[in-house]
Protein backbone atom coordinates (compact mmCIF):
# COMPACT_ATOMS: atom_id res chain seq x y z
CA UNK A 1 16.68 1.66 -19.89
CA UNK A 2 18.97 1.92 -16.68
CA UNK A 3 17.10 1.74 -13.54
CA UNK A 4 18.44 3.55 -10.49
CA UNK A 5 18.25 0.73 -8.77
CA UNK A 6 20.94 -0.59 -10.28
CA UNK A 7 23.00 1.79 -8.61
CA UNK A 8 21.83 1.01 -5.35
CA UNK A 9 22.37 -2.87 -5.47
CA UNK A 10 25.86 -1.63 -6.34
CA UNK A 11 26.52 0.08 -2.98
CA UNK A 12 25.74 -3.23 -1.69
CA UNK A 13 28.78 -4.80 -2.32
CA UNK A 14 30.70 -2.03 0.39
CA UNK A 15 32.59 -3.85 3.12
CA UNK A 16 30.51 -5.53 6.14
CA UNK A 17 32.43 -2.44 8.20
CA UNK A 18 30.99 0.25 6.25
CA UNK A 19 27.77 -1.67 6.82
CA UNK A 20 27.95 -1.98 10.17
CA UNK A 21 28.80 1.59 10.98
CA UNK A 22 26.00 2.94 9.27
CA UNK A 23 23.51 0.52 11.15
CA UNK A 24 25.54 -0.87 14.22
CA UNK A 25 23.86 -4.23 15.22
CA UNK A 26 23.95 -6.27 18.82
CA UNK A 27 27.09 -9.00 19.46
CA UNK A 28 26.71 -12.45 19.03
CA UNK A 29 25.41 -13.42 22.53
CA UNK A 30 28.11 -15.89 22.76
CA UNK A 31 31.25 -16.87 20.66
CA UNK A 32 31.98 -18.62 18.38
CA UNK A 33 28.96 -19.42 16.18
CA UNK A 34 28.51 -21.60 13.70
CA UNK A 35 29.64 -20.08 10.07
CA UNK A 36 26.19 -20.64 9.17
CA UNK A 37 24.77 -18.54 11.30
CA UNK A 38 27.56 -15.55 10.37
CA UNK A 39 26.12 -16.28 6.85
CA UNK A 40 22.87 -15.72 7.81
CA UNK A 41 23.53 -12.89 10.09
CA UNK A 42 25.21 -10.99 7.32
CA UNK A 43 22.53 -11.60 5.08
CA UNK A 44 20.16 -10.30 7.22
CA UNK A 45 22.24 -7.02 7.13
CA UNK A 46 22.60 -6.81 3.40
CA UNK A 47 18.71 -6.57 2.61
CA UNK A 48 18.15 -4.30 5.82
CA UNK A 49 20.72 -2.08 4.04
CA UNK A 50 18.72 -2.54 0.69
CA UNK A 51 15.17 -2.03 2.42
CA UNK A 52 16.55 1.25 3.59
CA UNK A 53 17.71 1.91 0.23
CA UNK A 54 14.41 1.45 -1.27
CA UNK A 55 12.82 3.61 1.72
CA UNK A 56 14.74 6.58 0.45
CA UNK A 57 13.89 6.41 -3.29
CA UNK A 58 10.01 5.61 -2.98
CA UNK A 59 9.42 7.29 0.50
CA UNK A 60 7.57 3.98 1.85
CA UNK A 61 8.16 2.93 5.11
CA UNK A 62 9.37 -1.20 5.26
CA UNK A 63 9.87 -3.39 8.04
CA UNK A 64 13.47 -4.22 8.07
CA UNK A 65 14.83 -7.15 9.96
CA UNK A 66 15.25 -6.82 13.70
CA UNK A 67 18.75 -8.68 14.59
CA UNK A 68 19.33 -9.34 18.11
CA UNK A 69 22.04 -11.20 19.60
CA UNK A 70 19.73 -14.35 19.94
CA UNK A 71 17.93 -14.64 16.52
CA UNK A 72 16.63 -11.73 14.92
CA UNK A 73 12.47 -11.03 14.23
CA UNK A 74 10.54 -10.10 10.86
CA UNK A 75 7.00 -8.94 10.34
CA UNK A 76 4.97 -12.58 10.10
CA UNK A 77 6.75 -15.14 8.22
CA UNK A 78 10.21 -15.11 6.36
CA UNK A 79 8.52 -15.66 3.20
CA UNK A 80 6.38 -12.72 3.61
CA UNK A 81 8.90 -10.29 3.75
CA UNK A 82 9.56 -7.38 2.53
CA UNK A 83 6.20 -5.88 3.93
CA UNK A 84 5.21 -2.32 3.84
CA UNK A 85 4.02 -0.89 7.43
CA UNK A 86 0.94 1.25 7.05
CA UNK A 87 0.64 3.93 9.78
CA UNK A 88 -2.21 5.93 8.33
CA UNK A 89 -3.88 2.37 7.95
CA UNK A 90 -2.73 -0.02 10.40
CA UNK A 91 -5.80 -2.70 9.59
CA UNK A 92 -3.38 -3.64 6.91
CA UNK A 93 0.05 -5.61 7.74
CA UNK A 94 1.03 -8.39 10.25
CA UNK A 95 3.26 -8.42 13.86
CA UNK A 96 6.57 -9.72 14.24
CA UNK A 97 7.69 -13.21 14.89
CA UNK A 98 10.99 -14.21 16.58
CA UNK A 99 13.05 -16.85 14.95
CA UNK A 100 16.21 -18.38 16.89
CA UNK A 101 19.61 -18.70 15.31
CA UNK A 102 19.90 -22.55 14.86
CA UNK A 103 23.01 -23.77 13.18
CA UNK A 104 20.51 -26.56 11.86
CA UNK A 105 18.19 -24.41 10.37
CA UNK A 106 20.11 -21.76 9.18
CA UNK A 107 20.84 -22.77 5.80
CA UNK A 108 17.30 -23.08 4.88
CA UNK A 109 16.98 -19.32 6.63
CA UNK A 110 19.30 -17.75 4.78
CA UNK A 111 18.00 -19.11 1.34
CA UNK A 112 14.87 -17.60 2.45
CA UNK A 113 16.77 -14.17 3.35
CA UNK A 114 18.23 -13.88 -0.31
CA UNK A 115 14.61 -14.71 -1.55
CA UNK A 116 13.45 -12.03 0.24
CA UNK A 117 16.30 -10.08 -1.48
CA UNK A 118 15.08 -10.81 -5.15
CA UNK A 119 11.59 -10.25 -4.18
CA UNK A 120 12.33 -7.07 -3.05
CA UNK A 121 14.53 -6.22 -6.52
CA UNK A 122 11.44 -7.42 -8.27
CA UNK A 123 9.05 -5.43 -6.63
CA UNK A 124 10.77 -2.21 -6.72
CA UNK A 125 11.87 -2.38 -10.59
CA UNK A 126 7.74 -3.07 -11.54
CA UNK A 127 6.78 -0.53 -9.41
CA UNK A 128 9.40 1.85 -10.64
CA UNK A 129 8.53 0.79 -14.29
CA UNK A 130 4.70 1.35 -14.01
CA UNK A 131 4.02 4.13 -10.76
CA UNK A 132 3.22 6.55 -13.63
CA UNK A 133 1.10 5.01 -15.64
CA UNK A 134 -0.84 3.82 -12.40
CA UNK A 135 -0.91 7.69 -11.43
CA UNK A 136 -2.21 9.01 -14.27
CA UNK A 137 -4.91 6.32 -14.77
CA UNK A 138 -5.95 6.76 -11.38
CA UNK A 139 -6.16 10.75 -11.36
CA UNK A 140 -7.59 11.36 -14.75
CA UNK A 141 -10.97 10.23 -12.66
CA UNK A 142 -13.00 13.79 -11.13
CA UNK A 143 -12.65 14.27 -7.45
CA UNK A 144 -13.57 11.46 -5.60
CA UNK A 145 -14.81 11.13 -1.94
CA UNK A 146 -12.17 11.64 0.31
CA UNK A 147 -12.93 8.60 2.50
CA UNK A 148 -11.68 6.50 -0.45
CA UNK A 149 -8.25 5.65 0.48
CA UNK A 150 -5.67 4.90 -1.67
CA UNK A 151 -2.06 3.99 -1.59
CA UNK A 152 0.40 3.21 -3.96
CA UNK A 153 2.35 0.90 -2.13
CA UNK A 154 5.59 -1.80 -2.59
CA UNK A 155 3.53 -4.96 -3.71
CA UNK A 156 0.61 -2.76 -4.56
CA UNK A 157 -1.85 -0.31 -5.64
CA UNK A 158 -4.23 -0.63 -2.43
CA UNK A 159 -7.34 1.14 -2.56
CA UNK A 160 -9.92 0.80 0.56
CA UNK A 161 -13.66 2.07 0.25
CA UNK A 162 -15.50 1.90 3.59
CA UNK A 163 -18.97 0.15 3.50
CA UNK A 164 -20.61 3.21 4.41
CA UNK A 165 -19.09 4.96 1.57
CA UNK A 166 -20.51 2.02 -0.91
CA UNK A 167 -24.05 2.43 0.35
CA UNK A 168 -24.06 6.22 0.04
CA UNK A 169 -23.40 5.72 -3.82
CA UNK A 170 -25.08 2.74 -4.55
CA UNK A 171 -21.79 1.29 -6.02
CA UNK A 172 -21.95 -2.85 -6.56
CA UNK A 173 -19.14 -4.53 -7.55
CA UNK A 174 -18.93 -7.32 -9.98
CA UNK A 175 -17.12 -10.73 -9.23
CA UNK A 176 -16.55 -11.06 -13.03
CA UNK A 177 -15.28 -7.45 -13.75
CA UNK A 178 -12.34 -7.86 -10.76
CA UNK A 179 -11.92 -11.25 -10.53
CA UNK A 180 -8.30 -10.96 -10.93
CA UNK A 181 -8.21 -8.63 -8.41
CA UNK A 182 -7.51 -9.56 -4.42
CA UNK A 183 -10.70 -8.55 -2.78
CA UNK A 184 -11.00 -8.49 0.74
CA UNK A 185 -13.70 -7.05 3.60
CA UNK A 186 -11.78 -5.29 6.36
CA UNK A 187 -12.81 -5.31 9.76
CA UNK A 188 -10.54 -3.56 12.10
CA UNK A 189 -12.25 -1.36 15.26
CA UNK A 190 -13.83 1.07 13.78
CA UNK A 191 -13.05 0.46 9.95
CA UNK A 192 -15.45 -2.31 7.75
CA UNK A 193 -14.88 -1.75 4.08
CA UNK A 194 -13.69 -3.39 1.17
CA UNK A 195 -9.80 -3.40 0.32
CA UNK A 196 -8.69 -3.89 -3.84
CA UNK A 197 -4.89 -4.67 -4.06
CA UNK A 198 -4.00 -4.73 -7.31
CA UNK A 199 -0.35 -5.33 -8.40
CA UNK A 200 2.16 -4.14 -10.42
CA UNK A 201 1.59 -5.16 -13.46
CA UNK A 202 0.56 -3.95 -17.00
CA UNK A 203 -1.95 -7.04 -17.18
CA UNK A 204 -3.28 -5.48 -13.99
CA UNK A 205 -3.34 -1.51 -15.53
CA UNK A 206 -6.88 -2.47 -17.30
CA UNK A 207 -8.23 -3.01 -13.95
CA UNK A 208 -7.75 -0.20 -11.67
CA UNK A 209 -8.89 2.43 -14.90
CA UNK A 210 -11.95 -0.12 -14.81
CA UNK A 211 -12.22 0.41 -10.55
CA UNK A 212 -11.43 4.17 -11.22
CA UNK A 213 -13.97 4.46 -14.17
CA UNK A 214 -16.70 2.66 -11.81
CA UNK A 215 -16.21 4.54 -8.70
CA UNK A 216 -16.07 8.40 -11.00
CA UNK A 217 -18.89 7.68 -12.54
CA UNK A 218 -21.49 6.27 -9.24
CA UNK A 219 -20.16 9.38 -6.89
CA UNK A 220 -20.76 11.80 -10.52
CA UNK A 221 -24.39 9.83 -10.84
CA UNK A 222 -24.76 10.97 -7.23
CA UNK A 223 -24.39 14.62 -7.53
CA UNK A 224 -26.17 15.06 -10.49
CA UNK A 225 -29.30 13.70 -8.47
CA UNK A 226 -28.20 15.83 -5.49
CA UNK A 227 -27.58 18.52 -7.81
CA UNK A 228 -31.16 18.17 -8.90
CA UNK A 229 -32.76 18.26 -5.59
CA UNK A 230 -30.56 21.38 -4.80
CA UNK A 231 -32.15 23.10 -7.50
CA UNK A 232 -35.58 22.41 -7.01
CA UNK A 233 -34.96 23.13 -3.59
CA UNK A 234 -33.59 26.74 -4.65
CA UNK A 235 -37.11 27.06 -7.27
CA UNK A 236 -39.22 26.54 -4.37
CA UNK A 237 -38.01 29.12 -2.44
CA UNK A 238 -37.41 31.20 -5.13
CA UNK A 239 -41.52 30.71 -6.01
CA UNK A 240 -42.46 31.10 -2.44
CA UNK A 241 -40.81 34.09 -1.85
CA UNK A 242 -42.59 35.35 -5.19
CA UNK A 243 -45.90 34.41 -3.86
CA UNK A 244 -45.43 36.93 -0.75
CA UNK A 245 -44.41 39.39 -2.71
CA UNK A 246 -47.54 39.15 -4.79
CA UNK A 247 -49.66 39.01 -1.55
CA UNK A 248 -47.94 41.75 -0.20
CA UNK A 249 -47.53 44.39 -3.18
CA UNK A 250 -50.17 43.08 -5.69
CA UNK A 251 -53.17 43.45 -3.15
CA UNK A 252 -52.97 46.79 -2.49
């Protein structure tokens, strides 16, 4: 199978001229710098060029290294990177942190960079690979309530179910059932809930049809009782009405 991102890790072999007039970047804020820190510098292009790459094939939006003529910034640590800004959710995702560029240390950095690099490569082939199988196991499930929010992200199928929303169905969650699953309980303004990230990963498939399966069938369980009271709600009347007709036509 040929991926098409193949083709774009091509493209990044173009010249660091082409590069820099598609994104021009700030001057050195003196001259000359250490070759280490030109290494780093244009490694810090290359996977900018590559994050924006991946923007245009998915449609996600990535933070992309900021490089400024005194060190550049990234979104939390090196290591962390590539991360996926959420603007219709922005209780998920760190800030940016400022690193220096320091001869010393830039060796280290820019082994970091290129990990970033494969990361990235990684991530975008599984998701690539598996985004529709994940689709289709997620949306074979009825309509589900639409405070459930779910993305299918870079590292990540993320799917967040407000607290509120867990109490109105009665839905309980086993440790053992998603126990390979990264759990957390979100509190941001506004916003407590519960967040599922679950990767990219056949091993991982099983669980979000499980999560799917669990959350279908509590909000179907739901309207079948509220279905229920609906209709003996709509007998009532129905027999009521009945009654006054009887009192009114029957008496005469």
């Amino acid at each position: 199978m040929i991926f098409l991102f193949n083709i774009d890790l091509q493209k990044l072999q173009e010249s660091d001229e082409d590069l820099t007039k598609k994104a021009p970047i700030p001057e050195f804020r003196s001259q000359p710098y250490d070759r280490k820190v030109q290494v780093l510098r244009s490694a810090l292009e290359e996977v900018n060029y590559l994050l924006h790459q991946v923007e245009e094939d998915t449609g996600l939006t990535l933070a992309h290294f900021q490089i400024e003529s005194d060190g550049f910034r990234c979104m939390d640590d090196i290591y962390e990177n590539p991360i996926e800004l959420f603007e219709d959710a922005p209780w998920i995702g760190p800030r940016y942190k400022h690193f220096e560029y320091n001869a010393s240390e830039a060796e280290m950095q820019c082994n970091q960079v290129w990990s970033v690099m494969r990361r990235l490569e990684q991530f975008y082939i599984a998701r690539h690979n598996l985004l529709g199988d994940y689709e289709r196991v997620w949306n074979h499930t009825d309509q589900l309530d639409p405070t459930i929010y779910v993305h299918f992200g870079l590292h990540y199928v993320i799917v967040a179910i407000p607290l509120l929303t867990l109490a109105k169905y009665h839905i309980v969650y086993a440790d053992n059932v998603f126990r390979f699953i990264d759990i957390s309980i979100v509190h941001f303004h506004n916003y407590d809930g519960i967040c599922f990230k679950i990767p990219w990963s056949e091993t991982y498939l099983q669980a979000l049809d499980n999560l799917a399966y669990l959350l279908s069938w509590k909000i179907e369980e739901y309207r079948k009782q509220h279905q229920d009271r609906y209709n003996f709600v709509q007998f009532r009347n129905q027999r009521e009405r009945f009654r006054m007709w009887e009192q009114k036509y029957l008496a005469i």
